[in-house]
PDB file of N, CA and C in Angstrom:
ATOM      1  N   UNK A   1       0.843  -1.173   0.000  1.00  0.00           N
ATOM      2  CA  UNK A   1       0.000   0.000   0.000  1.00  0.00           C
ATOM      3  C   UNK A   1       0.893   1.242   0.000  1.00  0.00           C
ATOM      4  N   UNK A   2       0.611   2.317  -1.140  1.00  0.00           N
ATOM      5  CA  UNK A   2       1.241   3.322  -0.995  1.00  0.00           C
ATOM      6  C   UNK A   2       0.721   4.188   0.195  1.00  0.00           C
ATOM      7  N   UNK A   3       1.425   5.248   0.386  1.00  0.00           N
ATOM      8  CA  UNK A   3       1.430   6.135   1.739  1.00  0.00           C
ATOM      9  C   UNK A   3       1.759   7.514   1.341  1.00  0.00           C
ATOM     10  N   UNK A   4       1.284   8.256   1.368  1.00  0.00           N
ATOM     11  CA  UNK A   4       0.990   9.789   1.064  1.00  0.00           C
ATOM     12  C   UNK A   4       0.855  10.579   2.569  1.00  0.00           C
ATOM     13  N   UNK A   5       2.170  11.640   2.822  1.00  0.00           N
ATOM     14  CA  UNK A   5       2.155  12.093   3.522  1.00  0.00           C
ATOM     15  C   UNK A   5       1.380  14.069   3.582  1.00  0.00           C
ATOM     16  N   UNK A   6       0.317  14.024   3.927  1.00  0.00           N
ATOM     17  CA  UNK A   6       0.231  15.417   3.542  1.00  0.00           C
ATOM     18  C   UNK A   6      -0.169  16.088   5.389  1.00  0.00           C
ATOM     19  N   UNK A   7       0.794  17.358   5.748  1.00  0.00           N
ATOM     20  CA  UNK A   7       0.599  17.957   7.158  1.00  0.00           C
ATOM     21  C   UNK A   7       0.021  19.494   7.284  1.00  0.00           C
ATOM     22  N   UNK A   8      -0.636  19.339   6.339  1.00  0.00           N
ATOM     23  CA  UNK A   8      -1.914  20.709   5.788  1.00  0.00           C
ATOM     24  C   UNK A   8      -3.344  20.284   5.922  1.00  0.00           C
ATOM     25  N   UNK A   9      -3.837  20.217   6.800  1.00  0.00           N
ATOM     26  CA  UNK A   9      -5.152  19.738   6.700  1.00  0.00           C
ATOM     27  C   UNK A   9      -6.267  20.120   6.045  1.00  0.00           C
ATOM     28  N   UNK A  10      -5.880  21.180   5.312  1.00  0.00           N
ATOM     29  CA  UNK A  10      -6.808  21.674   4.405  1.00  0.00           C
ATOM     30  C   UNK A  10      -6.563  20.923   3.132  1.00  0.00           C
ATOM     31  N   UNK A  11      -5.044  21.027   2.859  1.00  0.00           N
ATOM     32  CA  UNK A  11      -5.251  19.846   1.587  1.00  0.00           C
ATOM     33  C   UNK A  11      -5.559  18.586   1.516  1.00  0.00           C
ATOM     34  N   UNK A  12      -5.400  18.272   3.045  1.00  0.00           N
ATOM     35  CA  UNK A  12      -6.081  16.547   3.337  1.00  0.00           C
ATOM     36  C   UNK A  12      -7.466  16.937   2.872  1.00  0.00           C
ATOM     37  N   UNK A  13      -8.267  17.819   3.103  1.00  0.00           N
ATOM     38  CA  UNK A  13      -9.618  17.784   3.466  1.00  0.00           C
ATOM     39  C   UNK A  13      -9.942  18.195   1.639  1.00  0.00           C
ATOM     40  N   UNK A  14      -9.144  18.582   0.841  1.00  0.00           N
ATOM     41  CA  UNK A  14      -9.171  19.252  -0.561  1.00  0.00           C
ATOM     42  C   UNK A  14      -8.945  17.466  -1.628  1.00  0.00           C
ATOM     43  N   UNK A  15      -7.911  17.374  -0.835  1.00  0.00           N
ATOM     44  CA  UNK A  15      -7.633  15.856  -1.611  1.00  0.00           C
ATOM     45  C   UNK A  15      -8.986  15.099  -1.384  1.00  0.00           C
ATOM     46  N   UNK A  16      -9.252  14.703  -0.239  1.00  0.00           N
ATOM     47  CA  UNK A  16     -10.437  13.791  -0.344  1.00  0.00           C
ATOM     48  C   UNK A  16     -11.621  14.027  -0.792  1.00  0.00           C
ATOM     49  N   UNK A  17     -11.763  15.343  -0.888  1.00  0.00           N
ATOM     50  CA  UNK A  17     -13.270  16.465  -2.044  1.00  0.00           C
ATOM     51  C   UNK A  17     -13.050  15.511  -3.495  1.00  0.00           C
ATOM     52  N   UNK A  18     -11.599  15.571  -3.443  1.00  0.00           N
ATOM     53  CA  UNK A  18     -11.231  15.645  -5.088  1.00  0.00           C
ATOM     54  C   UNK A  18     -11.335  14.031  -5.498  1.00  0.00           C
ATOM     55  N   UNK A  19     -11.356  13.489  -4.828  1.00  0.00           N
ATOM     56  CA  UNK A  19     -10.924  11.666  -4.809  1.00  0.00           C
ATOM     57  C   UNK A  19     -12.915  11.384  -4.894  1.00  0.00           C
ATOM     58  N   UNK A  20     -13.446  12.104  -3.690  1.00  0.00           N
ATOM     59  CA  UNK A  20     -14.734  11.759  -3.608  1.00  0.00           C
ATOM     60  C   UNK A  20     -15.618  12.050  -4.764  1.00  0.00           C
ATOM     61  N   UNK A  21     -15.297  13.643  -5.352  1.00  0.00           N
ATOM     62  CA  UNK A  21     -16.106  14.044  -6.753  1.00  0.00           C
ATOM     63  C   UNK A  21     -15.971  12.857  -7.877  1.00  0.00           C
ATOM     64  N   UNK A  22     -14.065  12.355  -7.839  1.00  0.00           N
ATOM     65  CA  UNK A  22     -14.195  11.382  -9.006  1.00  0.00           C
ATOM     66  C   UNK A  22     -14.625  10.121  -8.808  1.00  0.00           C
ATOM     67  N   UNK A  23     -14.950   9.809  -7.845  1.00  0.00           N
ATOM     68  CA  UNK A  23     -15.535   8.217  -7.119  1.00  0.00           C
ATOM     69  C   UNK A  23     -17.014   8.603  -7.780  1.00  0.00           C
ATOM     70  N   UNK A  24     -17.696   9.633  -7.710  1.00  0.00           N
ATOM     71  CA  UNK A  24     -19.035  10.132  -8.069  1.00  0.00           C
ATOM     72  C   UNK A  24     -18.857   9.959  -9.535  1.00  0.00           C
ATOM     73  N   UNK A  25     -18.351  10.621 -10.283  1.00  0.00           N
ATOM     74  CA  UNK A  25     -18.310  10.858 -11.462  1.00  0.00           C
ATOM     75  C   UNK A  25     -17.941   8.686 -12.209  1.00  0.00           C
ATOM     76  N   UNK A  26     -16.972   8.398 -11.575  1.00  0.00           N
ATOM     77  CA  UNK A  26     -16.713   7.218 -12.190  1.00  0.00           C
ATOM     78  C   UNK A  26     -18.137   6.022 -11.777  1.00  0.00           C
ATOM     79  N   UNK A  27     -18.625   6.450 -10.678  1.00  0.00           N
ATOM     80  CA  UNK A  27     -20.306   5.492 -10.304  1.00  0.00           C
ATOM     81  C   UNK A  27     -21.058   6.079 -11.053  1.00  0.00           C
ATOM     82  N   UNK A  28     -21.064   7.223 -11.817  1.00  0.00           N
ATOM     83  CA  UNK A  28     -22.369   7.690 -12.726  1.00  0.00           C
ATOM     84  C   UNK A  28     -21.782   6.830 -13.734  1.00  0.00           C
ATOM     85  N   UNK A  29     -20.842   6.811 -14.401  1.00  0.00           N
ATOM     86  CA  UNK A  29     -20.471   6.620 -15.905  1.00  0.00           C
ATOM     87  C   UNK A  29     -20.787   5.292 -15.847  1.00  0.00           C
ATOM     88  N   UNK A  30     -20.402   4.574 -14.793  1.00  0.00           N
ATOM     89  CA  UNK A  30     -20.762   2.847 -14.589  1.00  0.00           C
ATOM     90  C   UNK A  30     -22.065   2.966 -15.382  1.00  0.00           C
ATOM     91  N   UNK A  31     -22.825   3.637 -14.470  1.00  0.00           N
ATOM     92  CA  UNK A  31     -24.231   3.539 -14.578  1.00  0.00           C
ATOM     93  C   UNK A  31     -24.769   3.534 -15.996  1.00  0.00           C
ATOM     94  N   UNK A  32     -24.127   4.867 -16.877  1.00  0.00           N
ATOM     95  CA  UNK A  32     -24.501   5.285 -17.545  1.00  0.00           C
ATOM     96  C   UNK A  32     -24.098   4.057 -18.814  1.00  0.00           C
ATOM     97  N   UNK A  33     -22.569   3.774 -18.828  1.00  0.00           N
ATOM     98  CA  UNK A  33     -21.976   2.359 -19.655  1.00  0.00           C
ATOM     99  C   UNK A  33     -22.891   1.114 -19.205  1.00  0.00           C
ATOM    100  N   UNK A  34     -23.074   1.074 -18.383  1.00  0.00           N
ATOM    101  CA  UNK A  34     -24.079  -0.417 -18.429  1.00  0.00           C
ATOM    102  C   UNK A  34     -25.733  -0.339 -19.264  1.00  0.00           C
ATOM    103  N   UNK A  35     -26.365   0.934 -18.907  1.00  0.00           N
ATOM    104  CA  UNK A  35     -27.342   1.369 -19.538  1.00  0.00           C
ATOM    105  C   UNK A  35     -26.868   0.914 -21.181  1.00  0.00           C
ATOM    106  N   UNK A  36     -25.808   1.403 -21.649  1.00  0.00           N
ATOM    107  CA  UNK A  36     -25.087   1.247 -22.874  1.00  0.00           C
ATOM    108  C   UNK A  36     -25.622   0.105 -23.396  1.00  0.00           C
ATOM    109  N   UNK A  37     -24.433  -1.040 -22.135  1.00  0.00           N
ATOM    110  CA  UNK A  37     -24.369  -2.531 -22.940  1.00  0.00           C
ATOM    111  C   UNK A  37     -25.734  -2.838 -22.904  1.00  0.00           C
ATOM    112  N   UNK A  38     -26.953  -2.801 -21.609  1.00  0.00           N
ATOM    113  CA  UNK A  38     -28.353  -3.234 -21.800  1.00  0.00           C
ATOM    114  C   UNK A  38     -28.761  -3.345 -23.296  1.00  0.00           C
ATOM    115  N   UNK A  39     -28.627  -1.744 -23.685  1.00  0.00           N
ATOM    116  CA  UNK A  39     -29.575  -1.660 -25.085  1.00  0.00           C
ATOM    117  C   UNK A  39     -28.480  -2.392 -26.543  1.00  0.00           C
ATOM    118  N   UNK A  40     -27.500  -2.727 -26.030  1.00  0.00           N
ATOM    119  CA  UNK A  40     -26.649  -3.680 -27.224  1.00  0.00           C
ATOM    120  C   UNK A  40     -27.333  -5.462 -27.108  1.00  0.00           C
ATOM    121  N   UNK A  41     -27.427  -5.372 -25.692  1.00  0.00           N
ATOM    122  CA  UNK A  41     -27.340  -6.959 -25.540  1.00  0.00           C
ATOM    123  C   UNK A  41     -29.444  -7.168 -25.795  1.00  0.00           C
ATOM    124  N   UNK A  42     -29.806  -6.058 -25.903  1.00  0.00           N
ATOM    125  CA  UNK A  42     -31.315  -6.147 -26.334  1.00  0.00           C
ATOM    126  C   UNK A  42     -31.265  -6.465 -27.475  1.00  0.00           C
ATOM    127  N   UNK A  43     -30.346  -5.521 -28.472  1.00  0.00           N
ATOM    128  CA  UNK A  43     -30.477  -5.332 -29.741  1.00  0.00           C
ATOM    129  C   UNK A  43     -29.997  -7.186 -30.124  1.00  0.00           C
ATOM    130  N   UNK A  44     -28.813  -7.681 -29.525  1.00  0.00           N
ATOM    131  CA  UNK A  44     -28.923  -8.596 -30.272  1.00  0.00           C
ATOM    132  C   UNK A  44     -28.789  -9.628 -29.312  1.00  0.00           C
ATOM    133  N   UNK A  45     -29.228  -9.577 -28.527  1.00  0.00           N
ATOM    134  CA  UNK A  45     -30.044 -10.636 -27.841  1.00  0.00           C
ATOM    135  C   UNK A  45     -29.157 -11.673 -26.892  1.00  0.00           C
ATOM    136  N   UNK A  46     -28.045 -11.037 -26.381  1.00  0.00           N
ATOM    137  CA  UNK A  46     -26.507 -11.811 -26.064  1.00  0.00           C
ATOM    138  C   UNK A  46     -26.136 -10.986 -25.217  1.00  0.00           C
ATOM    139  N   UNK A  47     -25.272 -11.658 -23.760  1.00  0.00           N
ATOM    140  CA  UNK A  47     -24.864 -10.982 -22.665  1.00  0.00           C
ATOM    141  C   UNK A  47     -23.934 -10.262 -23.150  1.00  0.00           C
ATOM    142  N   UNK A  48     -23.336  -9.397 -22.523  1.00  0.00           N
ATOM    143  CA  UNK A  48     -22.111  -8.357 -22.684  1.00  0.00           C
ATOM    144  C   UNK A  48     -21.025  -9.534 -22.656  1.00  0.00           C
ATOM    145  N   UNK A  49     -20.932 -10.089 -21.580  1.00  0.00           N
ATOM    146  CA  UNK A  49     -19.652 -11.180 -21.151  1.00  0.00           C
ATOM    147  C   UNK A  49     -19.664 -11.988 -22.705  1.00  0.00           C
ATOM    148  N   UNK A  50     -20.375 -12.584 -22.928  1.00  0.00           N
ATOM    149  CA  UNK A  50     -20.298 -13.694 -23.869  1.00  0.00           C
ATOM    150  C   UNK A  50     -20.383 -12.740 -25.551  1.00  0.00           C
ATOM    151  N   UNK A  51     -20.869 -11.957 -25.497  1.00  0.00           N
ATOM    152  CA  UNK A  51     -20.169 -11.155 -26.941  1.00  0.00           C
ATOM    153  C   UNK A  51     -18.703 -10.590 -26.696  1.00  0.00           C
ATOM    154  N   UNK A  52     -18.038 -10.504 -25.904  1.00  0.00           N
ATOM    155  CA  UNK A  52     -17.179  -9.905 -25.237  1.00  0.00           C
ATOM    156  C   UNK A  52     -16.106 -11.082 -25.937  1.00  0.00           C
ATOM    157  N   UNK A  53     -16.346 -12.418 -25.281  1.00  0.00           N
ATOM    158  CA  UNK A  53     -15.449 -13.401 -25.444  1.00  0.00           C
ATOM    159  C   UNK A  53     -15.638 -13.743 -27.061  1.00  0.00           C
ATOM    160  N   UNK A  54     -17.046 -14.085 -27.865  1.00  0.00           N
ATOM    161  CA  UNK A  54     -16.645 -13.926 -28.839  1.00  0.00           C
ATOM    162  C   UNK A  54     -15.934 -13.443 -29.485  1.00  0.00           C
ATOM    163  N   UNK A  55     -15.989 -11.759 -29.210  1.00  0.00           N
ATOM    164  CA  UNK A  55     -15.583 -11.014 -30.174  1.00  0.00           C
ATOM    165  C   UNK A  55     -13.968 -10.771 -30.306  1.00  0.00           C
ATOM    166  N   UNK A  56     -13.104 -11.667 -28.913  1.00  0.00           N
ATOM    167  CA  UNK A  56     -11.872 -11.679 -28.587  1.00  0.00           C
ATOM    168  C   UNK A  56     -11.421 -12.730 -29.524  1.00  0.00           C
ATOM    169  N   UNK A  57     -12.067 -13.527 -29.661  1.00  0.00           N
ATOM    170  CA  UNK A  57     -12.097 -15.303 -30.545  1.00  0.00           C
ATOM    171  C   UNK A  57     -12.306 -14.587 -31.947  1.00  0.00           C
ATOM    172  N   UNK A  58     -12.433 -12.840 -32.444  1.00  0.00           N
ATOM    173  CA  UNK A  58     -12.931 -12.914 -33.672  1.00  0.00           C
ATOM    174  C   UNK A  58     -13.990 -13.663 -34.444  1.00  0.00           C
ATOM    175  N   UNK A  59     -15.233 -14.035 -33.758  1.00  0.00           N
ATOM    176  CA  UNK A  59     -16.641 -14.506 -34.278  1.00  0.00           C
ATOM    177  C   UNK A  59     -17.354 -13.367 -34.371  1.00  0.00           C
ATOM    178  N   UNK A  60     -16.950 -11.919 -33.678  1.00  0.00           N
ATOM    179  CA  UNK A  60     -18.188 -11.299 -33.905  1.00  0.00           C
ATOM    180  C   UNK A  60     -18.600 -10.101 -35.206  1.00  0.00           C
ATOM    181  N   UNK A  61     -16.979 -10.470 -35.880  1.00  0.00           N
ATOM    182  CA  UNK A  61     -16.883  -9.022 -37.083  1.00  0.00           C
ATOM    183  C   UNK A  61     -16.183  -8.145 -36.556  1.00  0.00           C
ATOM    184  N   UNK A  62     -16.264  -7.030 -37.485  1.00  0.00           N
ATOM    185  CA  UNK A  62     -15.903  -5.794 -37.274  1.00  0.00           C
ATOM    186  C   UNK A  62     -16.613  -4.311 -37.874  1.00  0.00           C
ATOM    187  N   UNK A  63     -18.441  -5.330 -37.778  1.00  0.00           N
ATOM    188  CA  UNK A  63     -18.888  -4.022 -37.945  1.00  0.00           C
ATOM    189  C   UNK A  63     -18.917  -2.561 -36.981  1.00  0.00           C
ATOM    190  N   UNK A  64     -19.063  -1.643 -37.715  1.00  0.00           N
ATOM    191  CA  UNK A  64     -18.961  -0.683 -35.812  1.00  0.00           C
ATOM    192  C   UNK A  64     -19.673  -0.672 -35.155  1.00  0.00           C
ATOM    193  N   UNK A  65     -21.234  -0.464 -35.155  1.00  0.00           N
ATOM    194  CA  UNK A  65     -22.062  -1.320 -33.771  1.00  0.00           C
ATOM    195  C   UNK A  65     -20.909  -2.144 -33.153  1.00  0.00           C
ATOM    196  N   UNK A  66     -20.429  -3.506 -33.538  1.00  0.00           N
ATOM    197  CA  UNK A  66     -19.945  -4.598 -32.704  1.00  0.00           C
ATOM    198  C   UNK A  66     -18.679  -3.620 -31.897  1.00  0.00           C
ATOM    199  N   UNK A  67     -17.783  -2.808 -32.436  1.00  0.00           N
ATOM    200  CA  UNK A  67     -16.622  -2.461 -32.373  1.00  0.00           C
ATOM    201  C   UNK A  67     -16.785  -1.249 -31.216  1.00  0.00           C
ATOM    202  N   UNK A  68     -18.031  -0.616 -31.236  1.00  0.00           N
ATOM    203  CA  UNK A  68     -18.237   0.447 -30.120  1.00  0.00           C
ATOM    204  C   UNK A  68     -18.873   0.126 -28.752  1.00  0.00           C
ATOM    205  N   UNK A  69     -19.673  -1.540 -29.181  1.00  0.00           N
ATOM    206  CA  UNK A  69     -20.191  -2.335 -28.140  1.00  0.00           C
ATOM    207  C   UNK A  69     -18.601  -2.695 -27.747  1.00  0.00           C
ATOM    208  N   UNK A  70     -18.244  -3.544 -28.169  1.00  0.00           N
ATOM    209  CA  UNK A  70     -16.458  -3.949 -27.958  1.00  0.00           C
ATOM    210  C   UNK A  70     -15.908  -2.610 -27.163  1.00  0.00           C
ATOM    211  N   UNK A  71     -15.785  -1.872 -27.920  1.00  0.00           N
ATOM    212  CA  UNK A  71     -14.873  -0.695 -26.232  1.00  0.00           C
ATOM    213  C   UNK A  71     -15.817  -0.284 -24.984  1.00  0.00           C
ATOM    214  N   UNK A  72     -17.397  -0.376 -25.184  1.00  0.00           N
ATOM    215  CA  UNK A  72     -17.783   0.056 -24.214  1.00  0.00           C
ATOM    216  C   UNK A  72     -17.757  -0.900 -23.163  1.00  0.00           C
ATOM    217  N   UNK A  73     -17.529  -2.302 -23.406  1.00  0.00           N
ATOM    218  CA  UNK A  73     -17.447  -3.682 -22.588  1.00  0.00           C
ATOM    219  C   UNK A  73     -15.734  -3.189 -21.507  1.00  0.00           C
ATOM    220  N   UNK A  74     -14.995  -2.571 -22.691  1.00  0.00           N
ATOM    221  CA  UNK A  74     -13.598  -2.108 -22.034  1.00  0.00           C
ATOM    222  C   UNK A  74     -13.520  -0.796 -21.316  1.00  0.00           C
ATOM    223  N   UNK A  75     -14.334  -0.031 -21.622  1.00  0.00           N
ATOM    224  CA  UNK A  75     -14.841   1.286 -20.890  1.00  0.00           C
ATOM    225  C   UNK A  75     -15.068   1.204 -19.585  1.00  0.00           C
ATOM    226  N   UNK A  76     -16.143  -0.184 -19.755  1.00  0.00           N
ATOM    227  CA  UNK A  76     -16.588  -0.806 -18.294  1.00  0.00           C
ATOM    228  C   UNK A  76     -15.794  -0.956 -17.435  1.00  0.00           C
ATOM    229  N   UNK A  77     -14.976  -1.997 -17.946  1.00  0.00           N
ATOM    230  CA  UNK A  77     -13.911  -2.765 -17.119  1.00  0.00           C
ATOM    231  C   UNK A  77     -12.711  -1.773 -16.595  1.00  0.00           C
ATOM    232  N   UNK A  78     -12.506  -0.970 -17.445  1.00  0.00           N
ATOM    233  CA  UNK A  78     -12.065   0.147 -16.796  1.00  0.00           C
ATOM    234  C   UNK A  78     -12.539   1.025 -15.697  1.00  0.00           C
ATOM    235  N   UNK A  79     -13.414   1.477 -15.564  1.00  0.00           N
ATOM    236  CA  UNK A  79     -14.382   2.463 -15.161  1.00  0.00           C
ATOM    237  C   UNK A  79     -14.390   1.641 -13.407  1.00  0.00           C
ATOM    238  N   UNK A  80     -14.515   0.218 -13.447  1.00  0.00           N
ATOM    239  CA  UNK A  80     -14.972  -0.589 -12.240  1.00  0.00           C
ATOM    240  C   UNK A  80     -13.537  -0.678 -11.816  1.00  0.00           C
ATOM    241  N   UNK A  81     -12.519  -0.672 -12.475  1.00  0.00           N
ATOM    242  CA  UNK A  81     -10.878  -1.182 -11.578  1.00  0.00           C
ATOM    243  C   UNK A  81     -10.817   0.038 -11.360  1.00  0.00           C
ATOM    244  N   UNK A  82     -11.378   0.965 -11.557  1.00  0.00           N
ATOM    245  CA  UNK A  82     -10.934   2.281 -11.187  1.00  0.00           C
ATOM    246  C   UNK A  82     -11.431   2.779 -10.017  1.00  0.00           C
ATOM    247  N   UNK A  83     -12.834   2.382  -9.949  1.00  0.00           N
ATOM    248  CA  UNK A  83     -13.746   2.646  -9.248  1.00  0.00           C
ATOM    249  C   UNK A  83     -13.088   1.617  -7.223  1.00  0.00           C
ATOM    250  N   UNK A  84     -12.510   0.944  -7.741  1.00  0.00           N
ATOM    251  CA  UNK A  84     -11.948  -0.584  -6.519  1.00  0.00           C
ATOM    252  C   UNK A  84     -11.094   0.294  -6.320  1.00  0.00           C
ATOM    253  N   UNK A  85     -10.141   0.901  -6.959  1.00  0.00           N
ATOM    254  CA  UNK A  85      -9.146   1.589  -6.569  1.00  0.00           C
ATOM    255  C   UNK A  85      -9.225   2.502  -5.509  1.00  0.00           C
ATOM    256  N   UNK A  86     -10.164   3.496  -6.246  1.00  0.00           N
ATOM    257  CA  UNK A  86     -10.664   4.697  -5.567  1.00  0.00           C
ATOM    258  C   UNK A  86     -11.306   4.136  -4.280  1.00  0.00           C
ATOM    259  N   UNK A  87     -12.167   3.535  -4.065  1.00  0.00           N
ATOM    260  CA  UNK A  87     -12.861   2.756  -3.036  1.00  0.00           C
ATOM    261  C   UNK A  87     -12.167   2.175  -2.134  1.00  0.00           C
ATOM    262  N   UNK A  88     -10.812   1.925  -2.338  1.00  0.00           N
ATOM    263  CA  UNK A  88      -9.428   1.319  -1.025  1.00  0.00           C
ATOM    264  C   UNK A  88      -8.659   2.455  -0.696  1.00  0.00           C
ATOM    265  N   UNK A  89      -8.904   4.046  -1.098  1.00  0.00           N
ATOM    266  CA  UNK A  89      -7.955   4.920  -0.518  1.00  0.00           C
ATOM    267  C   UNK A  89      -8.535   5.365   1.079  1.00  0.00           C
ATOM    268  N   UNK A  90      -7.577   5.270   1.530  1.00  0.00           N
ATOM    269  CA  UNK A  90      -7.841   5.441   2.868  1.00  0.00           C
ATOM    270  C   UNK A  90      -7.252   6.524   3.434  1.00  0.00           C
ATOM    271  N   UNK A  91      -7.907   8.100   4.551  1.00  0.00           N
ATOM    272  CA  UNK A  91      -7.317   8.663   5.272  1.00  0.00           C
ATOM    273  C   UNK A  91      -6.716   8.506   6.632  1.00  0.00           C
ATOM    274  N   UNK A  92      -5.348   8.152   6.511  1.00  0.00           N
ATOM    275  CA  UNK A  92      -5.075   8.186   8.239  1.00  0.00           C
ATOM    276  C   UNK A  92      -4.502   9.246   9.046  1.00  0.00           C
ATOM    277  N   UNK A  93      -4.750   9.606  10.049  1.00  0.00           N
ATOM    278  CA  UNK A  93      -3.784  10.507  10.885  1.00  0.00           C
ATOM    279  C   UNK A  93      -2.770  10.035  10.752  1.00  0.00           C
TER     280      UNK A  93
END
């Protein structure tokens, strides 16, 4: 675990504003990217996970529907390791 020394308590209290706004901002976008994959995996009738793995195996094409569903699956996965990250920072005295 890294360790960040800060003895300004205003910037302790500025840092964790700033950590907390993007913890907010990265739980909306979740929200908003899953809304995403819903209306893909409606359209064609297949979980995110399992078009996901297809489309790694090259079964699914390369039309762009598939290719913008394809990054938003990686958008995700991003968005959530980011989100774990942010979610283990801890303030100590």
């Amino acid at each position: 675990m890294e360790k960040i020394k800060i003895n300004n308590s205003h910037s302790k209290k500025l840092l964790k504003s700033v950590l907390d706004r993007e913890l907010n901002i990265i739980t909306t976008s979740i929200k908003l990217s899953e809304k995403k994959l819903k209306s893909f995996e409606k359209t064609y009738k297949i979980s995110s996970n399992v078009f996901f793995e297809k489309y790694k195996s090259g079964l699914m094409g390369d039309d762009p529907e598939i290719m913008l569903w394809a990054a938003e699956v990686q958008i995700l996965n991003r968005l959530k390791a980011d989100q774990k990250h942010l979610a283990g920072v801890r303030f100590v005295n």
